[in-house]
C-alpha atoms as a PDB file:
ATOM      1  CA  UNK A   1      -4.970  11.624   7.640  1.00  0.00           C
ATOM      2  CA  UNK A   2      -6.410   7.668   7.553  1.00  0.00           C
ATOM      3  CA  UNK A   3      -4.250   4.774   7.039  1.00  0.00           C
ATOM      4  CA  UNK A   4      -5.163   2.145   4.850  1.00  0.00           C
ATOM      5  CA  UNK A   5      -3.644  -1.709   5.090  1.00  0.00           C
ATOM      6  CA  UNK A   6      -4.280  -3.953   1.990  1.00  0.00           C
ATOM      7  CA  UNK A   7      -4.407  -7.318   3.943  1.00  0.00           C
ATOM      8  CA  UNK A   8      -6.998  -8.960   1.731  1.00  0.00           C
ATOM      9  CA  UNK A   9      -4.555 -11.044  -0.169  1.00  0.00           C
ATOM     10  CA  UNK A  10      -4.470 -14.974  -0.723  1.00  0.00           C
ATOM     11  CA  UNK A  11      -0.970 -15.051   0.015  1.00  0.00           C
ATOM     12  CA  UNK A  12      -0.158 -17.650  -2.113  1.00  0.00           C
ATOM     13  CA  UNK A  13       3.709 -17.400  -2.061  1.00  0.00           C
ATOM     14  CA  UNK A  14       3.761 -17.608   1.478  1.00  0.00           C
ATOM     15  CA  UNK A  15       1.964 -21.475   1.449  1.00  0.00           C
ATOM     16  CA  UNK A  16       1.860 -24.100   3.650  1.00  0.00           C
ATOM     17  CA  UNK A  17       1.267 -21.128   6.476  1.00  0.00           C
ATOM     18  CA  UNK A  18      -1.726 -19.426   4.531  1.00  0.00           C
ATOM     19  CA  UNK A  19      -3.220 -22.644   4.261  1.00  0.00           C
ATOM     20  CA  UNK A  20      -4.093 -22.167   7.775  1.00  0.00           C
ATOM     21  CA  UNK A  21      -3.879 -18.522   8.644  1.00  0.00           C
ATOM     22  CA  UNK A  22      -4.180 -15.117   6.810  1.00  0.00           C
ATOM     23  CA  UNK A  23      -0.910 -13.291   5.168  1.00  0.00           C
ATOM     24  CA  UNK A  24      -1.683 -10.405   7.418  1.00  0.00           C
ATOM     25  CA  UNK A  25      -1.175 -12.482  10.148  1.00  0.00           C
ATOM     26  CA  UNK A  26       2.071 -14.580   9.485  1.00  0.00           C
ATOM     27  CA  UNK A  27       4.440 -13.841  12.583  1.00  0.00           C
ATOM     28  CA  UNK A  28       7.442 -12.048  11.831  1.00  0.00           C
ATOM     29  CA  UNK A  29       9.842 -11.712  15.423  1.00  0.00           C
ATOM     30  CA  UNK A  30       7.000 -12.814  17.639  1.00  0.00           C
ATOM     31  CA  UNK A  31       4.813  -9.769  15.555  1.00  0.00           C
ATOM     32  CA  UNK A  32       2.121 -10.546  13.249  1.00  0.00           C
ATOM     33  CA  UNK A  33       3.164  -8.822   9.544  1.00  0.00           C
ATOM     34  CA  UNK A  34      -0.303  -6.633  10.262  1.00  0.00           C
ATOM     35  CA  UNK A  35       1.236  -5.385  13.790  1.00  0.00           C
ATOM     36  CA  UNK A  36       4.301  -4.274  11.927  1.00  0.00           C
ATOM     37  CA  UNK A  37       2.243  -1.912   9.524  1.00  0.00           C
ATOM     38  CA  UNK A  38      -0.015  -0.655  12.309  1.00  0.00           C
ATOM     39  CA  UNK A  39       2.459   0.424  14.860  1.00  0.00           C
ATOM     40  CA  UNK A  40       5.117   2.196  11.847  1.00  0.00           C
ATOM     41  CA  UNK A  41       1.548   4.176  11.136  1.00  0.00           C
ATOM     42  CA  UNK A  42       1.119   4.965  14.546  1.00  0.00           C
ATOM     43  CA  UNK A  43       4.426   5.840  14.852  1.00  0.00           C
ATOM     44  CA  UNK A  44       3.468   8.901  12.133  1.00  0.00           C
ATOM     45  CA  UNK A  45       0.652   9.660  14.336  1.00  0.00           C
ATOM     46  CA  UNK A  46      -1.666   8.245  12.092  1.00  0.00           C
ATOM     47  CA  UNK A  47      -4.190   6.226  14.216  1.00  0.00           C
ATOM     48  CA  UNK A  48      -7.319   5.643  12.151  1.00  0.00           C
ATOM     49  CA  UNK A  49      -6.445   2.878  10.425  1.00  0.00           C
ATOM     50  CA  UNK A  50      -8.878   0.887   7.470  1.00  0.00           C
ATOM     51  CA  UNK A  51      -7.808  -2.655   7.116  1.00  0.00           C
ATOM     52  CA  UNK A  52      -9.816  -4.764   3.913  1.00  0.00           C
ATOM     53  CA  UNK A  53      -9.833  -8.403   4.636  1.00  0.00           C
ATOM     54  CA  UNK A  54     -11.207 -11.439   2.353  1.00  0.00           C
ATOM     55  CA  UNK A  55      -8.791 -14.787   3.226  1.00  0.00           C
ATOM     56  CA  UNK A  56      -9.298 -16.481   6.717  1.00  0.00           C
ATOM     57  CA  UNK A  57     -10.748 -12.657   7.352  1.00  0.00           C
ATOM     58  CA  UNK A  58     -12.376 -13.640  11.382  1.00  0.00           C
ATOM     59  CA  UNK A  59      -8.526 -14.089  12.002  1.00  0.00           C
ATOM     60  CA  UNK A  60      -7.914 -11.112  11.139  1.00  0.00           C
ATOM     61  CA  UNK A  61     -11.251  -9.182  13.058  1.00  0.00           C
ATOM     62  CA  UNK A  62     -10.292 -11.224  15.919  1.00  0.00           C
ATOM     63  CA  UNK A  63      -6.562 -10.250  16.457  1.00  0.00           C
ATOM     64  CA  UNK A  64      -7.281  -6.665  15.757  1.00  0.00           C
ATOM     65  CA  UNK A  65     -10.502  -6.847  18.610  1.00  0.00           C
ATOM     66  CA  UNK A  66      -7.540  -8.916  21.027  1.00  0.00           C
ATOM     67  CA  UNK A  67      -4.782  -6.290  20.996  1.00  0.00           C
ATOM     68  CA  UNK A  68      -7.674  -3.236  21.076  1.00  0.00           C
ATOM     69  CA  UNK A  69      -5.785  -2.515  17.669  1.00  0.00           C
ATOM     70  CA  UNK A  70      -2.428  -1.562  18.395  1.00  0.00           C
ATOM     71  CA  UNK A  71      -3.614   1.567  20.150  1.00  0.00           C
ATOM     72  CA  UNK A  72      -5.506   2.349  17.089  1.00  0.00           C
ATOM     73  CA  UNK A  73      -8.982   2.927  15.983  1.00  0.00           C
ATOM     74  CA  UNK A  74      -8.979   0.316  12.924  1.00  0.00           C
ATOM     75  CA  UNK A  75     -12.051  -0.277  10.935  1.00  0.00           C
ATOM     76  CA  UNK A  76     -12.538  -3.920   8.822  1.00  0.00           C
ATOM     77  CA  UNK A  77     -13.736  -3.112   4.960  1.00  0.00           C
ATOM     78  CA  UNK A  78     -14.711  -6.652   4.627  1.00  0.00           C
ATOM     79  CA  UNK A  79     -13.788  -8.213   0.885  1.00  0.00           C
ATOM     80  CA  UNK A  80     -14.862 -12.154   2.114  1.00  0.00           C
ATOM     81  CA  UNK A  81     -17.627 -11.856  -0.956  1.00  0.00           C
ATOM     82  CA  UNK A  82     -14.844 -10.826  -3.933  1.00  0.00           C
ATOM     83  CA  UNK A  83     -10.968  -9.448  -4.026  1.00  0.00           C
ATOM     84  CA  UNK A  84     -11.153  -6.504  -5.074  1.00  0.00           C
ATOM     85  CA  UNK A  85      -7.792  -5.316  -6.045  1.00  0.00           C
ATOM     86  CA  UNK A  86      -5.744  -2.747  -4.386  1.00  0.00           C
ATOM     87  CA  UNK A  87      -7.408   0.019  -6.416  1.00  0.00           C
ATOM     88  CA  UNK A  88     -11.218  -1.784  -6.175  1.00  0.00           C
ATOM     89  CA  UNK A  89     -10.202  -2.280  -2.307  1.00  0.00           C
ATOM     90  CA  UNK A  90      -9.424   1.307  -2.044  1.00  0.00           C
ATOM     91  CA  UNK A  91     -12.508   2.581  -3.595  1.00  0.00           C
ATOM     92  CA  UNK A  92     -14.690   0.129  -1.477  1.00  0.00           C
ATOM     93  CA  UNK A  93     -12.720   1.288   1.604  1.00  0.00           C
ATOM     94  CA  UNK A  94     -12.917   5.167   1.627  1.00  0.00           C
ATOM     95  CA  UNK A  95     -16.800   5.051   1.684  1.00  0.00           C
ATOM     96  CA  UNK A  96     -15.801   4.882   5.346  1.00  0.00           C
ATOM     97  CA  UNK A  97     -14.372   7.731   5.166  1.00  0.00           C
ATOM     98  CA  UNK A  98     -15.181  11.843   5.809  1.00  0.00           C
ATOM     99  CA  UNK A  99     -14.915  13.516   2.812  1.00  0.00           C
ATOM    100  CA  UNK A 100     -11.677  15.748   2.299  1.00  0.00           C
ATOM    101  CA  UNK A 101      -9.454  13.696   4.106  1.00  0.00           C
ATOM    102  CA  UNK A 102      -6.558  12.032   2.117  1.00  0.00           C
ATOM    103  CA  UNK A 103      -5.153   8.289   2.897  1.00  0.00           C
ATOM    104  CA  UNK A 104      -2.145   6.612   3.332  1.00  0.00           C
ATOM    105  CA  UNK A 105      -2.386   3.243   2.202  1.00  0.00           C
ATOM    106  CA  UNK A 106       0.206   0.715   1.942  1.00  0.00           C
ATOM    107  CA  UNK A 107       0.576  -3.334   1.636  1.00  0.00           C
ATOM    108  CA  UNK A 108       0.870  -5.255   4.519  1.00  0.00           C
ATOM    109  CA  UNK A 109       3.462  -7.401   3.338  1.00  0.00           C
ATOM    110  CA  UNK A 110       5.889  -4.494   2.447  1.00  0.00           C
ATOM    111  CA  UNK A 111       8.412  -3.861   5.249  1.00  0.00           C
ATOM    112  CA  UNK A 112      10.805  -0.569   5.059  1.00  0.00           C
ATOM    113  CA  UNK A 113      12.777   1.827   6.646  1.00  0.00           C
ATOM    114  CA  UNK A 114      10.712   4.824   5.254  1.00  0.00           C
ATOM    115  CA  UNK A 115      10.191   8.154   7.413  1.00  0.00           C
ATOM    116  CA  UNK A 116       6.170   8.163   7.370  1.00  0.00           C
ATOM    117  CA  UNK A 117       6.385  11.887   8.948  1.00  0.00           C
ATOM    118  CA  UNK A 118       8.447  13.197   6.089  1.00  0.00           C
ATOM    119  CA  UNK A 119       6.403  11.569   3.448  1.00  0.00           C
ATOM    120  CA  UNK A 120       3.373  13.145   5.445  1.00  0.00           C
ATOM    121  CA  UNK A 121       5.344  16.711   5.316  1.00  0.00           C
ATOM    122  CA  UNK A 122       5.850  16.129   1.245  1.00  0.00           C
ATOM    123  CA  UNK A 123       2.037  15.665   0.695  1.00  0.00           C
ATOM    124  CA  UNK A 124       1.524  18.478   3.541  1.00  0.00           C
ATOM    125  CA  UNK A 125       3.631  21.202   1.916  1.00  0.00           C
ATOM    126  CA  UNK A 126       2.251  20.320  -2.204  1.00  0.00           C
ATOM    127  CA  UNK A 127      -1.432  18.932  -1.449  1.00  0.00           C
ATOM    128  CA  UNK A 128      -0.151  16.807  -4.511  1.00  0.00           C
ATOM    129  CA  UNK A 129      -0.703  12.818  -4.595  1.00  0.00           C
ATOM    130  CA  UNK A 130       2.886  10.827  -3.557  1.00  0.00           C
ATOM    131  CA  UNK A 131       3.286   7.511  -4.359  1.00  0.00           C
ATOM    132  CA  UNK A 132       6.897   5.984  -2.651  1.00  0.00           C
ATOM    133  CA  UNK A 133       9.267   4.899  -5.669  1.00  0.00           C
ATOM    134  CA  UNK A 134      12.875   4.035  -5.549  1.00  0.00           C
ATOM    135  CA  UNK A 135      15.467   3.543  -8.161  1.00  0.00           C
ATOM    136  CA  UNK A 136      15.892  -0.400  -7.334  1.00  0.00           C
ATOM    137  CA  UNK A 137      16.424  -3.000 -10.221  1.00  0.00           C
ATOM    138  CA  UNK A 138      12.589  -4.362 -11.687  1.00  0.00           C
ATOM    139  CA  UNK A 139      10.541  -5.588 -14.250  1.00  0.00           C
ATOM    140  CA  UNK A 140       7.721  -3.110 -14.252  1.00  0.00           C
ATOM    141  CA  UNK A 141       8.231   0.447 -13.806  1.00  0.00           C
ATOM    142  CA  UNK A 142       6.685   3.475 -13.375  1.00  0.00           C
ATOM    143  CA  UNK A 143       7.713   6.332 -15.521  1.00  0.00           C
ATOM    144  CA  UNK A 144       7.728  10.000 -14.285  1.00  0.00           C
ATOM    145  CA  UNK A 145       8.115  13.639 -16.264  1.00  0.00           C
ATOM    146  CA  UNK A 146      11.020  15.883 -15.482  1.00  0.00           C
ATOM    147  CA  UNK A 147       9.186  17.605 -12.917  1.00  0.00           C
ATOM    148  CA  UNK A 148       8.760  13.909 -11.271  1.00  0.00           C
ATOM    149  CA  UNK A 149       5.381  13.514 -11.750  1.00  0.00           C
ATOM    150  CA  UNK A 150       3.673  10.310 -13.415  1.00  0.00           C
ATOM    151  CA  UNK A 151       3.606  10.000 -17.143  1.00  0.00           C
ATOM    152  CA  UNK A 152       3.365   6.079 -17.754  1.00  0.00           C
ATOM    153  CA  UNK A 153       4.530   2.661 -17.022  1.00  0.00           C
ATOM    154  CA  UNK A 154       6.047   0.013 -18.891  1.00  0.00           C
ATOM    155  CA  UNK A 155       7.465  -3.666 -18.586  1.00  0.00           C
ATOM    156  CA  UNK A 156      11.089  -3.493 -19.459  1.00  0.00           C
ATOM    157  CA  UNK A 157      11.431  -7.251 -20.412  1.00  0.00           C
ATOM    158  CA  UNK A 158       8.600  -7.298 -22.885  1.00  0.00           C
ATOM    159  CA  UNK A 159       8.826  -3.044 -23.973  1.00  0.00           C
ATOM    160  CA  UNK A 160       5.565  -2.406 -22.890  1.00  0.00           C
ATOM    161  CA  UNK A 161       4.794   0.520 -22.501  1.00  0.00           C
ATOM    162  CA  UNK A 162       1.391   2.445 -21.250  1.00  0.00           C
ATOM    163  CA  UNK A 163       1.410   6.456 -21.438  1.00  0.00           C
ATOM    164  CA  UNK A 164       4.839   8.064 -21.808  1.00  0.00           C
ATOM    165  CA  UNK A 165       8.637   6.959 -21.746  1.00  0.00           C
ATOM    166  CA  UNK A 166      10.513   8.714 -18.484  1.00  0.00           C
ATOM    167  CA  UNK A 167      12.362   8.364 -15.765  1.00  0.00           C
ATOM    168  CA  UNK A 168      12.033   4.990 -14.693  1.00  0.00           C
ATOM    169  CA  UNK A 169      11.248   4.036 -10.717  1.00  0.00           C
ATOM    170  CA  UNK A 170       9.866   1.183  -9.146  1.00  0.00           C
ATOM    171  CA  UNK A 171       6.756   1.227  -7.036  1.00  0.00           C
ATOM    172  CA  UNK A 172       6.884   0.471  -3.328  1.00  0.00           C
ATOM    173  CA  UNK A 173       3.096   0.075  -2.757  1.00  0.00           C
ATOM    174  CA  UNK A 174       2.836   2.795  -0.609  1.00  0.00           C
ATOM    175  CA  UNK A 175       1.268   6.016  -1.418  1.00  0.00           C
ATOM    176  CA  UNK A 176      -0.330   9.221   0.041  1.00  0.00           C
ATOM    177  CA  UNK A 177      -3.724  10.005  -2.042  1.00  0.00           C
ATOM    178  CA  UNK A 178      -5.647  13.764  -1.931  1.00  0.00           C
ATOM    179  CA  UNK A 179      -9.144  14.067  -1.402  1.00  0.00           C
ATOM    180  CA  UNK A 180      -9.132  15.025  -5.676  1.00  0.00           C
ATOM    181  CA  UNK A 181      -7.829  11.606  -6.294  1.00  0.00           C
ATOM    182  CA  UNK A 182     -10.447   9.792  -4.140  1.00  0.00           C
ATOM    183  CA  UNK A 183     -12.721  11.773  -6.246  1.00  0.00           C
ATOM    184  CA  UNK A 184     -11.685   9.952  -9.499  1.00  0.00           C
ATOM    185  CA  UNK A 185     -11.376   6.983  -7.610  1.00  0.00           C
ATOM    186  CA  UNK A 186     -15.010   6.971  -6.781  1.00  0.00           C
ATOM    187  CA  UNK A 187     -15.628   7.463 -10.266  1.00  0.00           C
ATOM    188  CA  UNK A 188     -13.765   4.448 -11.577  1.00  0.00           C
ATOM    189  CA  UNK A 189     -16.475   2.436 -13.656  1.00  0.00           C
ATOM    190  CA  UNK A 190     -15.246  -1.268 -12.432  1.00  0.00           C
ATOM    191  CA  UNK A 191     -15.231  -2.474  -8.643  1.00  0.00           C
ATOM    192  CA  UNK A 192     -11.920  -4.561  -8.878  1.00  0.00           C
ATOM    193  CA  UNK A 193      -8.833  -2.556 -10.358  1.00  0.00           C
ATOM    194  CA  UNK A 194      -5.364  -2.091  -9.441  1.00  0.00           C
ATOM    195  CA  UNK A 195      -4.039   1.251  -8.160  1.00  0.00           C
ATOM    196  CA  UNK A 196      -1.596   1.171 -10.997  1.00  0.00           C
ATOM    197  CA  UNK A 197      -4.166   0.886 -13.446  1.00  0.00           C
ATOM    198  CA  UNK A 198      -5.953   3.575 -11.747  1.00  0.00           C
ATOM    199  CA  UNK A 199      -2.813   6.108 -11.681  1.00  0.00           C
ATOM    200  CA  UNK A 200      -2.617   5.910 -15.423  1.00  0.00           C
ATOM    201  CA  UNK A 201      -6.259   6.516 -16.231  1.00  0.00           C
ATOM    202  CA  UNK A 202      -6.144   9.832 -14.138  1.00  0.00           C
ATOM    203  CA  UNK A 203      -2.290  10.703 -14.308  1.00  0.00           C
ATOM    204  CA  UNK A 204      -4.042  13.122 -17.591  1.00  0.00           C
ATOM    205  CA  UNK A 205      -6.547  14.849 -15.473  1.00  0.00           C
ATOM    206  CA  UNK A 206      -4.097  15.413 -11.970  1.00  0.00           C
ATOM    207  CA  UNK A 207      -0.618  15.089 -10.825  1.00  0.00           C
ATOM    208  CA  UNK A 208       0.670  12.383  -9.135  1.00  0.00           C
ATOM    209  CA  UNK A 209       4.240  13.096  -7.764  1.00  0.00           C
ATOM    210  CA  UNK A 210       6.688  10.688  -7.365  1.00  0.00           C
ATOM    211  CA  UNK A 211       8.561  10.529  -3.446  1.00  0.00           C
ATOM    212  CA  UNK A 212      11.720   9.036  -3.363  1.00  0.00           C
ATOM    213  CA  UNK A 213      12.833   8.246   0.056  1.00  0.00           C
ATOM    214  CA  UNK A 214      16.397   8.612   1.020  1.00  0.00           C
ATOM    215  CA  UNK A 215      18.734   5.416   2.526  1.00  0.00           C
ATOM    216  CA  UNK A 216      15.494   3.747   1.197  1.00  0.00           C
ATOM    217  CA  UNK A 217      15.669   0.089   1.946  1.00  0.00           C
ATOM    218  CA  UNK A 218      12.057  -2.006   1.723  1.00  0.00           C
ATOM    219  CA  UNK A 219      11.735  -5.940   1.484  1.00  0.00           C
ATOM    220  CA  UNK A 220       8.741  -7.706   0.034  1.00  0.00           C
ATOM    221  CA  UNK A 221       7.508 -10.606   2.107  1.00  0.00           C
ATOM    222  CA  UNK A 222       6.214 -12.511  -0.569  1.00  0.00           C
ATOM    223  CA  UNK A 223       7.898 -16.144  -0.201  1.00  0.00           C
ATOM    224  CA  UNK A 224       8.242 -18.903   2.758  1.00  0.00           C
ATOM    225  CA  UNK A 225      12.183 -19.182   2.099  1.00  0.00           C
ATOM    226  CA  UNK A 226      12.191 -15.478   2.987  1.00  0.00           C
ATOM    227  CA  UNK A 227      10.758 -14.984   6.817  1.00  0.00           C
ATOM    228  CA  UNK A 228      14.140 -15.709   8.450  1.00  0.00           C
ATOM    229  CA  UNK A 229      15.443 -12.707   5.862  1.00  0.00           C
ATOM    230  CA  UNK A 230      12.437 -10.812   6.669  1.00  0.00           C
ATOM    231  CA  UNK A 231      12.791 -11.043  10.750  1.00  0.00           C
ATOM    232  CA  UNK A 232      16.542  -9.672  10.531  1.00  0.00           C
ATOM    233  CA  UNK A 233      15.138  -6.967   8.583  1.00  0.00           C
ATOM    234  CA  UNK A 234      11.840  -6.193  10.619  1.00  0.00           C
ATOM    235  CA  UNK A 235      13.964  -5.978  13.957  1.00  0.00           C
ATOM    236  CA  UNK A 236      16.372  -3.444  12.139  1.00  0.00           C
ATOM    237  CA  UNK A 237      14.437  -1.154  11.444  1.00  0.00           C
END
């Protein structure tokens, strides 16, 4: 299995540092927010690692080439020309990769306390698509089928709703995708999508389970007033 770490992204929230500096690479504990994600992965045993970059994106090439990649084998899908979108940066991305082989991808500014192992085992023992949802309080949601597989989304503040009504969890922006959904992915008509928008154009044609991790706690690095928050957490884990 390859890893995949969107780290492509302007990182707007996190300003005045990604005026200078990549959101992949904004220290958290002494640890760049990229080391975090690369060293969880290699704590699954996942080691090939694909990491798309577009802002400040020689930063990025450079720290990976410093520390020899965290003891993994990463490879750069370089986005500098357009942002692609976590779906559009996925498709670009797994041209890199063997055929057959399903991905792990996740965002780099995500931190949790998942168990990447028994995620790996879910995928393992179904060969079905996860994607890593919890039951925490949102705005968008993704809604899954009694059998806990994706049937649609919707926005719960303006009833919104794409596909069908279910059981509503939030997305973590992590995700385990089979070789059949990079199929489909290849196939997607436009070069910059989001994964969501992806999962409900194909949700029809294959399943896409929902994994629900237990004790789940994540935090989203996504503003300045947060890193103090977000280095107690880091280090807890």
């Amino acid at each position: 299995m390859v890893g995949m770490i969107f780290a492509a992204g302007l990182g707007t929230r996190l300003k005045p540092l990604t005026d200078t500096m990549p959101k992949a690479l904004v220290p958290l504990a002494d640890k760049p927010l990229l080391q975090w994600q690369v060293e969880k992965l290699h704590d699954a045993g996942i080691t090939d690692i694909i990491v798309n970059v577009h802002h400040f994106p020689d930063q990025i090439i450079d720290t990976v080439r410093a520390n020899q990649g965290w003891g993994c084998n990463i490879t750069i899908s370089d986005e500098r020309d357009m942002l692609l979108d976590t779906g559009g940066g996925l498709k670009k991305a797994i041209r890199l990769l063997m055929d057959n082989e399903p991905i792990l991808a996740c965002n780099v500014d995500i931190l949790s306390n998942i168990d990447i192992r028994a995620l790996i085992k879910a995928y393992e023992q179904t060969g079905v698509s996860q994607l890593v949802v919890s039951d925490r309080q949102t705005q968008r949601y993704l809604c899954f089928d009694a059998q806990n597989t994706l049937c649609g989304w919707t926005n719960i503040k303006t009833g919104e709703l794409k596909g069908k009504d279910g059981r509503h969890l939030a997305f973590s922006g992590m995700q385990i995708l089979s070789p059949e959904a990079l199929t489909l992915l290849r196939q997607m008509p436009r070069d910059k999508f989001s994964l969501i928008d992806f999962y409900l154009h194909v949700m029809d044609k294959l399943p896409l389970q929902a994994y629900i991790p237990s004790d789940y706690q994540m935090m989203d690095v996504g503003k300045i007033d947060q890193i103090e928050e977000a280095e107690r957490f880091a280090e807890s884990l």
